[in-house]
PDB file of N, CA and C in Angstrom:
ATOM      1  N   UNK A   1       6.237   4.339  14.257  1.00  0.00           N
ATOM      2  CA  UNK A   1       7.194   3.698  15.127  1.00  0.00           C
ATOM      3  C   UNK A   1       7.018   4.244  16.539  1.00  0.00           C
ATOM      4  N   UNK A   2       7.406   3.750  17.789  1.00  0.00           N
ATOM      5  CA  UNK A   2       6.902   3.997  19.009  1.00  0.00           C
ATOM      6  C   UNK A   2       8.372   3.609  19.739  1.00  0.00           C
ATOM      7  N   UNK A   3       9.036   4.677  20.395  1.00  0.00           N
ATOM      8  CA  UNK A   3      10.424   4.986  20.596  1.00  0.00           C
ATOM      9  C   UNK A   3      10.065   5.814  22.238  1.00  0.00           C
ATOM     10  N   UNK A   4      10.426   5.108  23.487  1.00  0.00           N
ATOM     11  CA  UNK A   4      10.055   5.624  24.491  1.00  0.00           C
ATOM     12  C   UNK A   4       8.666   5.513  24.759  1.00  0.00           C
ATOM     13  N   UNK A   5       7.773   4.390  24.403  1.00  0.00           N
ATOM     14  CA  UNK A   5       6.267   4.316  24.739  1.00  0.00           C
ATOM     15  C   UNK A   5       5.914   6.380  23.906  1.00  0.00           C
ATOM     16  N   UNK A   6       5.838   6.761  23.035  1.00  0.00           N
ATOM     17  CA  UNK A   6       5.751   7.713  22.238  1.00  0.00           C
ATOM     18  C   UNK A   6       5.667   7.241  20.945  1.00  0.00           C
ATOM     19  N   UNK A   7       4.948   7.451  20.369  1.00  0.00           N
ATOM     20  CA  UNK A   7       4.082   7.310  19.024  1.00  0.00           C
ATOM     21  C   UNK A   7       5.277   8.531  18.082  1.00  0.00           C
ATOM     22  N   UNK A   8       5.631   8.016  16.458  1.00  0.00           N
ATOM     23  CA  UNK A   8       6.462   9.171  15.971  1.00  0.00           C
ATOM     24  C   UNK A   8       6.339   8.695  14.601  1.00  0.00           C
ATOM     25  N   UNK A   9       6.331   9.732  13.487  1.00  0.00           N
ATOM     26  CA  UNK A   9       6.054   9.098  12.400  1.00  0.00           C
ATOM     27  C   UNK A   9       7.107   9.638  11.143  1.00  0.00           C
ATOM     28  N   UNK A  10       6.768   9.204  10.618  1.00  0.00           N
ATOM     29  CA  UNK A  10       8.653   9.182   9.342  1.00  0.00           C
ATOM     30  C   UNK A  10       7.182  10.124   8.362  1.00  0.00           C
ATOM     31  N   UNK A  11       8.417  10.932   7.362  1.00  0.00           N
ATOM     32  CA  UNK A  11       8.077  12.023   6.681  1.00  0.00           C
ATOM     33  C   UNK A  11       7.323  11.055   5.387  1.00  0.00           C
ATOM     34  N   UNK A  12       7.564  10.106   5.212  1.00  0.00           N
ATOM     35  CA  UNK A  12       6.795   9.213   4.593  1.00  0.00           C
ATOM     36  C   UNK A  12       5.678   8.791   4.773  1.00  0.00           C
ATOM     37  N   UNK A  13       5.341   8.895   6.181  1.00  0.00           N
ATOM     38  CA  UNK A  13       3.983   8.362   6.655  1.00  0.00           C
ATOM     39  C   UNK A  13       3.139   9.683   6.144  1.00  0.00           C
ATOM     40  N   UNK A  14       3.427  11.048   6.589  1.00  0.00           N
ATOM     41  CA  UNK A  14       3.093  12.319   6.770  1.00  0.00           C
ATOM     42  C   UNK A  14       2.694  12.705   5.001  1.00  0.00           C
ATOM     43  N   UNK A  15       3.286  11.986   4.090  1.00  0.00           N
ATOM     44  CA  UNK A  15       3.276  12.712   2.332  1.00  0.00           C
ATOM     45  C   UNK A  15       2.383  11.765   2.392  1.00  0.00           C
ATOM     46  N   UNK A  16       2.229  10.563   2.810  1.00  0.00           N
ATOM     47  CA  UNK A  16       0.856   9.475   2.415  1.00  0.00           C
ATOM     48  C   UNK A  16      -0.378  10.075   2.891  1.00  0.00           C
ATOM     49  N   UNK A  17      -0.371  10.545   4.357  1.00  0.00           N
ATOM     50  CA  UNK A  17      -1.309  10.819   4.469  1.00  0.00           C
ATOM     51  C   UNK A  17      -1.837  12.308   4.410  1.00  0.00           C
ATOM     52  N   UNK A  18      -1.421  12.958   4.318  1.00  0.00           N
ATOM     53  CA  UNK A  18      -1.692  14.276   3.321  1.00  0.00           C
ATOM     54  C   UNK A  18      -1.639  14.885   2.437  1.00  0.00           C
ATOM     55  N   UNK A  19      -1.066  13.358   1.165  1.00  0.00           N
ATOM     56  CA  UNK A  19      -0.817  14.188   0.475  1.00  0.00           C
ATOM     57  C   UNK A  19      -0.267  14.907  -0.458  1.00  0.00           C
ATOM     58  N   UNK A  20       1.178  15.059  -0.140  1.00  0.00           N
ATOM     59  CA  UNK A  20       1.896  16.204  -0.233  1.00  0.00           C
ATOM     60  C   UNK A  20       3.567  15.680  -0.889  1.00  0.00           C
ATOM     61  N   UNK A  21       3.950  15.765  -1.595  1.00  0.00           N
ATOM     62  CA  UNK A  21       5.616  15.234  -1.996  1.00  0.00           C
ATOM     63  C   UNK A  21       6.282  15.354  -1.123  1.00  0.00           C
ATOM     64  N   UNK A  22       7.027  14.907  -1.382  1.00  0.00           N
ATOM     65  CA  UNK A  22       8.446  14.931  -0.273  1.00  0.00           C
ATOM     66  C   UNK A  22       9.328  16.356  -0.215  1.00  0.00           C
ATOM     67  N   UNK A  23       9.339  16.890  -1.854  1.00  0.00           N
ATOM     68  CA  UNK A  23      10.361  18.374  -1.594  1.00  0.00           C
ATOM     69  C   UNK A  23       9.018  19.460  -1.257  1.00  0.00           C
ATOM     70  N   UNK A  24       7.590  19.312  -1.007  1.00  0.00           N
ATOM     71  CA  UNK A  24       6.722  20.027  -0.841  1.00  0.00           C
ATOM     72  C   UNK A  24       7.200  20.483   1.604  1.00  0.00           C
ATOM     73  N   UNK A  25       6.993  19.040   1.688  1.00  0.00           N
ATOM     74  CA  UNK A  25       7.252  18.947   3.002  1.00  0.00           C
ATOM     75  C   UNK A  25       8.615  19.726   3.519  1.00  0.00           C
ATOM     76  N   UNK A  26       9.702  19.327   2.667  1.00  0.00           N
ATOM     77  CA  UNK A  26      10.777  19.649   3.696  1.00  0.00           C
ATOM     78  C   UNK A  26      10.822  21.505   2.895  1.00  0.00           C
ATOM     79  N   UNK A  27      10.413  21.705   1.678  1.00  0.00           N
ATOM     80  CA  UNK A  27      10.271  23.446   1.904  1.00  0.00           C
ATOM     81  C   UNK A  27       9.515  24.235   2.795  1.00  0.00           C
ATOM     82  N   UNK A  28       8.515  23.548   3.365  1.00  0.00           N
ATOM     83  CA  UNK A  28       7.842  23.859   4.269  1.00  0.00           C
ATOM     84  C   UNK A  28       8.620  23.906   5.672  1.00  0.00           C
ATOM     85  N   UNK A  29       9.490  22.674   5.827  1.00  0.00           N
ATOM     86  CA  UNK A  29      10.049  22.792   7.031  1.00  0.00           C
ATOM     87  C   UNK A  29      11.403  24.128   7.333  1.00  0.00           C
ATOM     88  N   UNK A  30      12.139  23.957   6.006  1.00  0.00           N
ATOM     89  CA  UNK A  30      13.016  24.774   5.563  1.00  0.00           C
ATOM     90  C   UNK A  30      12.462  26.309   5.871  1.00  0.00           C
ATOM     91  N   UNK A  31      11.341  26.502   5.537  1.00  0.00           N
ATOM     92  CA  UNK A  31      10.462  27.875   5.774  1.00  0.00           C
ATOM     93  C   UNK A  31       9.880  28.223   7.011  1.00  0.00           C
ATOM     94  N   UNK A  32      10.058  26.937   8.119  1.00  0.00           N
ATOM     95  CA  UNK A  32       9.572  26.766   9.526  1.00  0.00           C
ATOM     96  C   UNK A  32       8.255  27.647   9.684  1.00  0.00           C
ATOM     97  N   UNK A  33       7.510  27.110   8.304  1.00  0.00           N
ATOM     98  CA  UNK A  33       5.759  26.816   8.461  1.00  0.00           C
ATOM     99  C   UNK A  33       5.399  25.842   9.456  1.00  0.00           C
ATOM    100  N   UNK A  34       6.348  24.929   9.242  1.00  0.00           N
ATOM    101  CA  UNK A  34       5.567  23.275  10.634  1.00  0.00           C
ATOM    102  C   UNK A  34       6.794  23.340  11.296  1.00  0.00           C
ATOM    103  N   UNK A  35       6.660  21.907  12.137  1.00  0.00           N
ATOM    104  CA  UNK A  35       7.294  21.539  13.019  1.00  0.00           C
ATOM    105  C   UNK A  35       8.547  21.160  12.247  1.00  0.00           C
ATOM    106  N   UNK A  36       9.697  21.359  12.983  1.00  0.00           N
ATOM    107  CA  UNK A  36      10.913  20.733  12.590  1.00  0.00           C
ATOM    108  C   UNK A  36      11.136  19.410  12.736  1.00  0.00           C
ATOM    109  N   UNK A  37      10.645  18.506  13.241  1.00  0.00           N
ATOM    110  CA  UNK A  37      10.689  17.132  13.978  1.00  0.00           C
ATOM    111  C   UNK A  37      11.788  16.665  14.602  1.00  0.00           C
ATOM    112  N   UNK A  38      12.333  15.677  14.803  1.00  0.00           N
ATOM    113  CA  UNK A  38      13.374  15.406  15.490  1.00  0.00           C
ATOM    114  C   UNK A  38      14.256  14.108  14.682  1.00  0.00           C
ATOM    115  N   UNK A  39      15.776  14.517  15.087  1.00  0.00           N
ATOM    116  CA  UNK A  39      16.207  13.178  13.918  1.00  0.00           C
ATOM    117  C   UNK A  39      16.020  11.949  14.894  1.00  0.00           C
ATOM    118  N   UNK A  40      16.235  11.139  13.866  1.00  0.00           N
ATOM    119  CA  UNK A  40      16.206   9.784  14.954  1.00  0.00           C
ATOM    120  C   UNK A  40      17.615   8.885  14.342  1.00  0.00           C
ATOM    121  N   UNK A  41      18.120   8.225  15.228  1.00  0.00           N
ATOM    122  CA  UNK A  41      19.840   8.165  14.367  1.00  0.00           C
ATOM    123  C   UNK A  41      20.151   8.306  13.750  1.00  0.00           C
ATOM    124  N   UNK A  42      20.387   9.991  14.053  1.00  0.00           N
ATOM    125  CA  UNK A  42      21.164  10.497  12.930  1.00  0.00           C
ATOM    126  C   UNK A  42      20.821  10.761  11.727  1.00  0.00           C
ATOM    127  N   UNK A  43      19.995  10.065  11.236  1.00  0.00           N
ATOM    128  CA  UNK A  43      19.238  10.482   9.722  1.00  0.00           C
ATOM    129  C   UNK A  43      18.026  10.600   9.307  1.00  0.00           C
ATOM    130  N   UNK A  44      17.063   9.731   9.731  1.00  0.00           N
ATOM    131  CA  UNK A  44      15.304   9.867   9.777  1.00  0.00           C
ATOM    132  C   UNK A  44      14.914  10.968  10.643  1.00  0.00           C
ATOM    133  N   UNK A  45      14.062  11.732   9.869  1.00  0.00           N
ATOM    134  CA  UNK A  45      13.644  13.174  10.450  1.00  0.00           C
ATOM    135  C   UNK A  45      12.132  12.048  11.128  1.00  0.00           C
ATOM    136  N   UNK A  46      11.602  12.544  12.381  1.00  0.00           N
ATOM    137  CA  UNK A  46      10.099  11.914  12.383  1.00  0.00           C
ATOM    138  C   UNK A  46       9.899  12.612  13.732  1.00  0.00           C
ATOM    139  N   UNK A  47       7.827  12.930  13.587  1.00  0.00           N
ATOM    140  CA  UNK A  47       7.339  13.819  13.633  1.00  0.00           C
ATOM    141  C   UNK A  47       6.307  13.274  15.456  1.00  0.00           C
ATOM    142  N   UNK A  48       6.014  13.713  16.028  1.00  0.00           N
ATOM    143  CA  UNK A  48       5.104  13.609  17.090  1.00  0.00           C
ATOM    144  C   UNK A  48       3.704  13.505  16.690  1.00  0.00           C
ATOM    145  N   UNK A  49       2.567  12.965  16.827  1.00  0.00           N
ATOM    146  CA  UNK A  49       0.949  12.775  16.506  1.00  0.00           C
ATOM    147  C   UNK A  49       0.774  14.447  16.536  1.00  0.00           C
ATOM    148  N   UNK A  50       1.057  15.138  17.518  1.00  0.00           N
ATOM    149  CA  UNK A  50       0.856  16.919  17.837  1.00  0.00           C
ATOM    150  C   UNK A  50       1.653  17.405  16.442  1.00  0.00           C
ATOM    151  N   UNK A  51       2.656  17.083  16.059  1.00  0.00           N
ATOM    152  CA  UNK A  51       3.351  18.105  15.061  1.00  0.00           C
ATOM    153  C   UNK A  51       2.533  17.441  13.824  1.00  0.00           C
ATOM    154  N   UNK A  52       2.021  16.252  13.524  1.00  0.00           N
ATOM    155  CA  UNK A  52       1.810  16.099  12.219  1.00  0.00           C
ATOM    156  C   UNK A  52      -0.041  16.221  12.265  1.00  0.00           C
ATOM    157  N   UNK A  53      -0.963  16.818  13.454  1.00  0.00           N
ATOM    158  CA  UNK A  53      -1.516  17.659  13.338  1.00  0.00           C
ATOM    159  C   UNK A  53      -1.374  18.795  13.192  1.00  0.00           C
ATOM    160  N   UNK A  54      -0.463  19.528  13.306  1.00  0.00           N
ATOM    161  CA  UNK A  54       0.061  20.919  12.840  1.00  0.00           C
ATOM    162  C   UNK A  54       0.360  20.826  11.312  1.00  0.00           C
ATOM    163  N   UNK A  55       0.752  19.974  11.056  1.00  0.00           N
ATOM    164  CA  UNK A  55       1.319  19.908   9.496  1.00  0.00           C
ATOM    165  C   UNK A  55       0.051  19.928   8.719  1.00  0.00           C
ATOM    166  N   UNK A  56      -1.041  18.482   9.264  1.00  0.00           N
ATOM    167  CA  UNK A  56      -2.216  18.824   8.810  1.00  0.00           C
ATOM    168  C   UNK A  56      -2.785  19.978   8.967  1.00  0.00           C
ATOM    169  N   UNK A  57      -2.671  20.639   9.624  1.00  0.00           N
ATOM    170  CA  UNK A  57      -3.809  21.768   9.250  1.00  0.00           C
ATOM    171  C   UNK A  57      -3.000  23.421   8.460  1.00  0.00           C
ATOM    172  N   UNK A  58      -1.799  22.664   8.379  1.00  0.00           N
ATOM    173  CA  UNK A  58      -1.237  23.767   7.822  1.00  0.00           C
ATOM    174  C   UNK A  58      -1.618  23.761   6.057  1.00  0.00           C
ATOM    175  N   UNK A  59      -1.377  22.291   6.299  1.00  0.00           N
ATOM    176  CA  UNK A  59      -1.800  21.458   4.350  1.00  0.00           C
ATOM    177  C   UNK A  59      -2.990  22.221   4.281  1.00  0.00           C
ATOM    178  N   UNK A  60      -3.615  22.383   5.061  1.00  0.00           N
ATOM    179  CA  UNK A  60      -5.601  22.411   4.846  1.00  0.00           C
ATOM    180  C   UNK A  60      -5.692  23.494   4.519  1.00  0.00           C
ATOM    181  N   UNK A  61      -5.068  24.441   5.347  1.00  0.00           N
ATOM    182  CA  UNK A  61      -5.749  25.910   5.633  1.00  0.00           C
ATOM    183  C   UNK A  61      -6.311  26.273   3.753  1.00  0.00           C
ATOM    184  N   UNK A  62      -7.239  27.079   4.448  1.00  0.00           N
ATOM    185  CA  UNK A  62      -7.732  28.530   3.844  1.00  0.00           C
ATOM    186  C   UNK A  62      -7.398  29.622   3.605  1.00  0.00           C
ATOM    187  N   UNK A  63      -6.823  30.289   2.756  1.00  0.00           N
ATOM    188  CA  UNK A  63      -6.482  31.642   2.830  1.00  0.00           C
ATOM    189  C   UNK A  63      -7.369  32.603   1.651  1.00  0.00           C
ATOM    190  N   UNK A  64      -7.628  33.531   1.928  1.00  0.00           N
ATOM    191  CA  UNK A  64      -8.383  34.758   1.385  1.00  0.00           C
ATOM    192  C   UNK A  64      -7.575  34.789   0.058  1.00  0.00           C
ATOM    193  N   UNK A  65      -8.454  35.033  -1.273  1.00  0.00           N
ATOM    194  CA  UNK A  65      -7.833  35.395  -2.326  1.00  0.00           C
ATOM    195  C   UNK A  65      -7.822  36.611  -2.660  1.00  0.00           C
ATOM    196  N   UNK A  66      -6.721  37.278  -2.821  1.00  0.00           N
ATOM    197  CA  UNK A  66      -6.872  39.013  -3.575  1.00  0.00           C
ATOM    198  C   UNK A  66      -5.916  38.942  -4.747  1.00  0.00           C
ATOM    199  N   UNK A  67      -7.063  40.161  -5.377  1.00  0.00           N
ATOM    200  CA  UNK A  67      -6.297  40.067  -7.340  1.00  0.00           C
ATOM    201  C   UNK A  67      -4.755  40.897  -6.927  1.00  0.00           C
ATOM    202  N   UNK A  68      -4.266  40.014  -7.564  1.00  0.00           N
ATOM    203  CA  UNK A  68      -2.876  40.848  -7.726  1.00  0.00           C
ATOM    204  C   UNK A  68      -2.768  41.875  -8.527  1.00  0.00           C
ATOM    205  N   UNK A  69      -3.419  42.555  -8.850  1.00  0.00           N
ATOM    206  CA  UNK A  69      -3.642  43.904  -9.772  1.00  0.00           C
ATOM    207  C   UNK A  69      -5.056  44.460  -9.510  1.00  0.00           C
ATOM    208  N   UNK A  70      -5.128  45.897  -9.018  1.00  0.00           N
ATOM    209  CA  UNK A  70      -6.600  46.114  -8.425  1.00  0.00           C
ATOM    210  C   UNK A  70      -6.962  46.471  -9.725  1.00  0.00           C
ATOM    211  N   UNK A  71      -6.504  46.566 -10.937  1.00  0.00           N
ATOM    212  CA  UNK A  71      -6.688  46.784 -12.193  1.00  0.00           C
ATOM    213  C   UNK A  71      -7.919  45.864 -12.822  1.00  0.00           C
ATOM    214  N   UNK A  72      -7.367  44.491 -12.454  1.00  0.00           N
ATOM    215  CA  UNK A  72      -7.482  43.399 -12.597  1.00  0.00           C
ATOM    216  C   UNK A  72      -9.192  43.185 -12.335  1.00  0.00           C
ATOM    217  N   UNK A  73      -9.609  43.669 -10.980  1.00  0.00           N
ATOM    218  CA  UNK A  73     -10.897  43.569 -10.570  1.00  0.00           C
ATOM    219  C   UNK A  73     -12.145  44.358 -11.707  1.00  0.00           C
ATOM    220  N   UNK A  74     -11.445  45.239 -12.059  1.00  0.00           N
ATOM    221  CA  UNK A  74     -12.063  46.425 -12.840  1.00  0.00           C
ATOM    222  C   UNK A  74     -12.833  46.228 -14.229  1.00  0.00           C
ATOM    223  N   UNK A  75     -12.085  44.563 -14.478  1.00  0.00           N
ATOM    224  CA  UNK A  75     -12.554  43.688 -15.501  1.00  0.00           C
ATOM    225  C   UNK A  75     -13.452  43.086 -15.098  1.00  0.00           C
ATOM    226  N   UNK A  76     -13.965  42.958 -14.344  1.00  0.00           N
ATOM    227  CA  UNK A  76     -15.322  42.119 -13.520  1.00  0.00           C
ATOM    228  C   UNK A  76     -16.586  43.488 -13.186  1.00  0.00           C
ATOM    229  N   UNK A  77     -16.586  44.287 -12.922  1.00  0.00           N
ATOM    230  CA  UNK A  77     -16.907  45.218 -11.921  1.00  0.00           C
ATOM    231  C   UNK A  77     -17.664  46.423 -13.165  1.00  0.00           C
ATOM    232  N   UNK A  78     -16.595  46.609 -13.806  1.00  0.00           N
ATOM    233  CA  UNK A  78     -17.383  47.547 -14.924  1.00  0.00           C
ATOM    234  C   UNK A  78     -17.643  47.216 -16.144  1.00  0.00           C
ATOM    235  N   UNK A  79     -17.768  45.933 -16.231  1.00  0.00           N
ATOM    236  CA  UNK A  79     -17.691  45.176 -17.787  1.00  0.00           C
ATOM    237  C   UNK A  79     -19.138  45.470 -18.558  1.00  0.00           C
ATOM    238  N   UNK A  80     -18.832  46.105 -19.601  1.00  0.00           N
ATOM    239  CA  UNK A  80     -20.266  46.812 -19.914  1.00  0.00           C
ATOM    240  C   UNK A  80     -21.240  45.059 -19.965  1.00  0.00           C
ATOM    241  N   UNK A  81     -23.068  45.921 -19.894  1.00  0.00           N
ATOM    242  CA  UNK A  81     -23.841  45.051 -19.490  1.00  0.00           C
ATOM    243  C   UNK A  81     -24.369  44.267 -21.212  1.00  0.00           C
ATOM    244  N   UNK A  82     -24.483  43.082 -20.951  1.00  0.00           N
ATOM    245  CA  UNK A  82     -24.402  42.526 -22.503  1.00  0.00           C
ATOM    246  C   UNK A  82     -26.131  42.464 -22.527  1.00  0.00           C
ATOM    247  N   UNK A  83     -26.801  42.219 -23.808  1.00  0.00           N
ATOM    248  CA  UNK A  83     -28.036  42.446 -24.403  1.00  0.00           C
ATOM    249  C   UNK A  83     -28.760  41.085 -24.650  1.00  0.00           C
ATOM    250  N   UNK A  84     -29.673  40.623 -23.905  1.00  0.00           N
ATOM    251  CA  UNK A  84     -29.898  39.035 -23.810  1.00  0.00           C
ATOM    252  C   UNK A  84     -31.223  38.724 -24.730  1.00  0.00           C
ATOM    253  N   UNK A  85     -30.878  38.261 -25.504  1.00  0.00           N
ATOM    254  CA  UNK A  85     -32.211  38.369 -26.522  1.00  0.00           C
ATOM    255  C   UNK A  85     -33.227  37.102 -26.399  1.00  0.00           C
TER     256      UNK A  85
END
């Protein structure tokens, strides 16, 4: 929708195109990971082209995996060597 010659998009547009459910999005917003967006009378939350690139790349990211137990690694690392016949 285009409100003030400004481009703005409903949280619906934003789960289509990334993706993502609807209670996925607003815990995210709730957690002010993304943008908050802005209401629009009163009840439709909707987002700027800039914030729902932020959202995208928040969906995307990468993050580093570490074992939750350094125990855990110790099973990989010293696992005796098996006999290949």
């Amino acid at each position: 929708m285009q409100i003030k010659e400004i481009d703005y998009f409903s949280a619906a547009d934003i789960q289509r195109e990334i993706g993502v459910v609807r209670q996925t999005l607003w815990r995210w917003r709730k957690a002010r990971k993304i943008p908050q967006g802005r209401l629009y009378r009163g009840r439709q939350v909707v987002f700027t082209k800039q914030e729902v690139e932020t959202i995208r790349e928040y969906a995307n990211r990468l993050e580093p995996t570490e074992p939750s137990d350094s125990d855990q690694m110790k099973l990989f690392t010293n696992s005796p060597k098996r006999k290949v016949s």
